[in-house]
C-alpha atoms as a PDB file:
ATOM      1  CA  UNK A   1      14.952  -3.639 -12.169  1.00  0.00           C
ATOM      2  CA  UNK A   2      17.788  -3.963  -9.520  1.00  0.00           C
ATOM      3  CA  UNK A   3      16.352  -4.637  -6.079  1.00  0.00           C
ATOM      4  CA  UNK A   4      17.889  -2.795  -3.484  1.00  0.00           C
ATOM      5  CA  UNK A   5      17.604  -2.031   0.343  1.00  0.00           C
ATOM      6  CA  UNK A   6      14.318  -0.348   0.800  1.00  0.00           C
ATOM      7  CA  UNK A   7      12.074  -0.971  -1.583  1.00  0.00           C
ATOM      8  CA  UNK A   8       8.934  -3.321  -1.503  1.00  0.00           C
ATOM      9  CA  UNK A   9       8.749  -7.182  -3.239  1.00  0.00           C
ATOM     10  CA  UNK A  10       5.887  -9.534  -3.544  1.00  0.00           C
ATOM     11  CA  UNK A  11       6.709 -13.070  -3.639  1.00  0.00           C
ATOM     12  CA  UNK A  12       6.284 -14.808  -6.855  1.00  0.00           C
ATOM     13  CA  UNK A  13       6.854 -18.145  -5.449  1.00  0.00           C
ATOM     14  CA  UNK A  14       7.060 -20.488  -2.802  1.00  0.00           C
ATOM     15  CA  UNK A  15       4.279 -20.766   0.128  1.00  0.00           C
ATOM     16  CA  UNK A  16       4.147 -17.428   0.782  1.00  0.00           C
ATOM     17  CA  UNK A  17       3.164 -16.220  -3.116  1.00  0.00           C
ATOM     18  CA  UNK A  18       1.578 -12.921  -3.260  1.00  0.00           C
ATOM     19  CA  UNK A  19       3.174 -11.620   0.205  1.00  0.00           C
ATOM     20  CA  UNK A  20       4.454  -8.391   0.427  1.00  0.00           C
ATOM     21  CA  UNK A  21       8.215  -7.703   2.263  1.00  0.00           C
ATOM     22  CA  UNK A  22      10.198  -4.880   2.545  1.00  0.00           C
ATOM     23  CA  UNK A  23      13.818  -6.018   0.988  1.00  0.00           C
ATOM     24  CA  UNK A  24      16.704  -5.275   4.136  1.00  0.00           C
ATOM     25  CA  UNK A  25      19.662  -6.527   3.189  1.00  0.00           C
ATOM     26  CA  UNK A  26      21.104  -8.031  -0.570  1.00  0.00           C
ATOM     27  CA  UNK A  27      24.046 -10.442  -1.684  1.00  0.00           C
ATOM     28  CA  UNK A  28      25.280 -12.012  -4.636  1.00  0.00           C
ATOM     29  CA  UNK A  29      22.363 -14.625  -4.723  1.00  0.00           C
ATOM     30  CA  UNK A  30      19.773 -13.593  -1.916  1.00  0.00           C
ATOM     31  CA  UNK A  31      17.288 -11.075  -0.845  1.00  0.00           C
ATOM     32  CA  UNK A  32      16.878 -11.026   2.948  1.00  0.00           C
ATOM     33  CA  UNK A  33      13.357  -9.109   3.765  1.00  0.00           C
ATOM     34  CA  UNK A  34      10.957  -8.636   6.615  1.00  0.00           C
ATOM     35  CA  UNK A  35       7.413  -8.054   6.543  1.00  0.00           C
ATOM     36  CA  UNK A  36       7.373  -6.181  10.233  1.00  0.00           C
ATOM     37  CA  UNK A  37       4.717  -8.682  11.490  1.00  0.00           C
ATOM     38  CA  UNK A  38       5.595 -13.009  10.308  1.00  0.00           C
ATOM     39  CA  UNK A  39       8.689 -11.725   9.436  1.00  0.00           C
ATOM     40  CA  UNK A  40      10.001  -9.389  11.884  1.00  0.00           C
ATOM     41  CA  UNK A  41      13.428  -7.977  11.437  1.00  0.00           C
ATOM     42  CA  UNK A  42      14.669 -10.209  13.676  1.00  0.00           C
ATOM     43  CA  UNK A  43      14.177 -13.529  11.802  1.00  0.00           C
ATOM     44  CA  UNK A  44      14.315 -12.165   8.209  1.00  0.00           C
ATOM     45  CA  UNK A  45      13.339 -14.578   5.630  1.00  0.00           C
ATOM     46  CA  UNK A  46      16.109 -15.271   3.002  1.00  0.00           C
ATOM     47  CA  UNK A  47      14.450 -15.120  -0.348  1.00  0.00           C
ATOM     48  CA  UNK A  48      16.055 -16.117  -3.744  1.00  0.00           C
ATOM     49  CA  UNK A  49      15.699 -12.790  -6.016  1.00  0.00           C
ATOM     50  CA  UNK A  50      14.146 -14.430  -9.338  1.00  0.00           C
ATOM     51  CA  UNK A  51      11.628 -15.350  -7.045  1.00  0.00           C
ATOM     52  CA  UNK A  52      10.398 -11.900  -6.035  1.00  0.00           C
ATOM     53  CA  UNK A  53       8.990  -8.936  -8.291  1.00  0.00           C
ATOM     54  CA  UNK A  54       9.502  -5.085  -7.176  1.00  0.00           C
ATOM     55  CA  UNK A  55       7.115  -2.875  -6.776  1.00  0.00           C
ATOM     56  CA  UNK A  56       8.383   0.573  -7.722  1.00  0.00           C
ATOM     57  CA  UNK A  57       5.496   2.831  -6.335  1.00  0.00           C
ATOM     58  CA  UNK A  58       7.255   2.855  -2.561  1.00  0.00           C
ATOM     59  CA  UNK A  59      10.304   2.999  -1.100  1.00  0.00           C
ATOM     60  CA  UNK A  60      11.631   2.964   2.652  1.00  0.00           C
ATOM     61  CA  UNK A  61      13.699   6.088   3.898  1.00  0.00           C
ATOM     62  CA  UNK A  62      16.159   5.109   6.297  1.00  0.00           C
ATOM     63  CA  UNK A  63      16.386   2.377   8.760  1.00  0.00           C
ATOM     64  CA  UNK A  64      13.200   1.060   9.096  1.00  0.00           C
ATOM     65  CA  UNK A  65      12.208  -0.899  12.238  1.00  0.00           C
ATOM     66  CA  UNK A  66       8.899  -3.333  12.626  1.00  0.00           C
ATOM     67  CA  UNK A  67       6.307  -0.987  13.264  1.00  0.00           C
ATOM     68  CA  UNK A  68       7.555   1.231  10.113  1.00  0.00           C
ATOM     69  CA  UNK A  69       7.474  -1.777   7.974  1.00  0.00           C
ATOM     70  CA  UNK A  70       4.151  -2.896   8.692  1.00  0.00           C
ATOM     71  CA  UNK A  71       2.756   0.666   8.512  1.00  0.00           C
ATOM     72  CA  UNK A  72       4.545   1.182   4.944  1.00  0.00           C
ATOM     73  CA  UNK A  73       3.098  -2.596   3.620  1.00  0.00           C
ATOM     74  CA  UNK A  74      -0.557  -1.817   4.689  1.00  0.00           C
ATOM     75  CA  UNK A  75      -0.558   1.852   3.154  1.00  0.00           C
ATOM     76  CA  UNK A  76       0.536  -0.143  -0.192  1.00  0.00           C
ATOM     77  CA  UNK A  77      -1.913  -2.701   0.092  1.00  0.00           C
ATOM     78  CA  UNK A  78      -5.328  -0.281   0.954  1.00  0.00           C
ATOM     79  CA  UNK A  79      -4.011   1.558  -2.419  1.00  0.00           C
END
């Protein structure tokens, strides 16, 4: 699965294992994504991509800001 702009990750590794992010932004080698609320778009965490697994069942229209973000990752997570 290619992960692209939009969609949602958990972390597979590192000290924040299990979190959920929103991916915003992709290179060669990173994944830069936000989680709206520790992560805000502002300080975007830069993740390594074999160390994050998509989720497929939602995707971000758009450009998202905080509030949208954290909204989006707590509808996934009551689900």
């Amino acid at each position: 699965m290619e992960i692209q702009p939009g969609i949602l990750v958990k972390s597979k590794a590192g000290r924040d294992k299990d979190h959920v992010y929103a991916v915003i932004n992709v290179d060669e080698k990173y994944v830069y994504v936000a989680d709206g609320a520790e992560r805000p778009l502002r300080h975007m965490k830069r993740k390594n991509r074999k160390h994050l697994q998509p989720i497929l069942k939602v995707r971000i229209n758009g450009t998202p800001d905080d509030a949208a973000i954290r909204e989006i990752i707590r509808q996934y997570q009551e689900d």
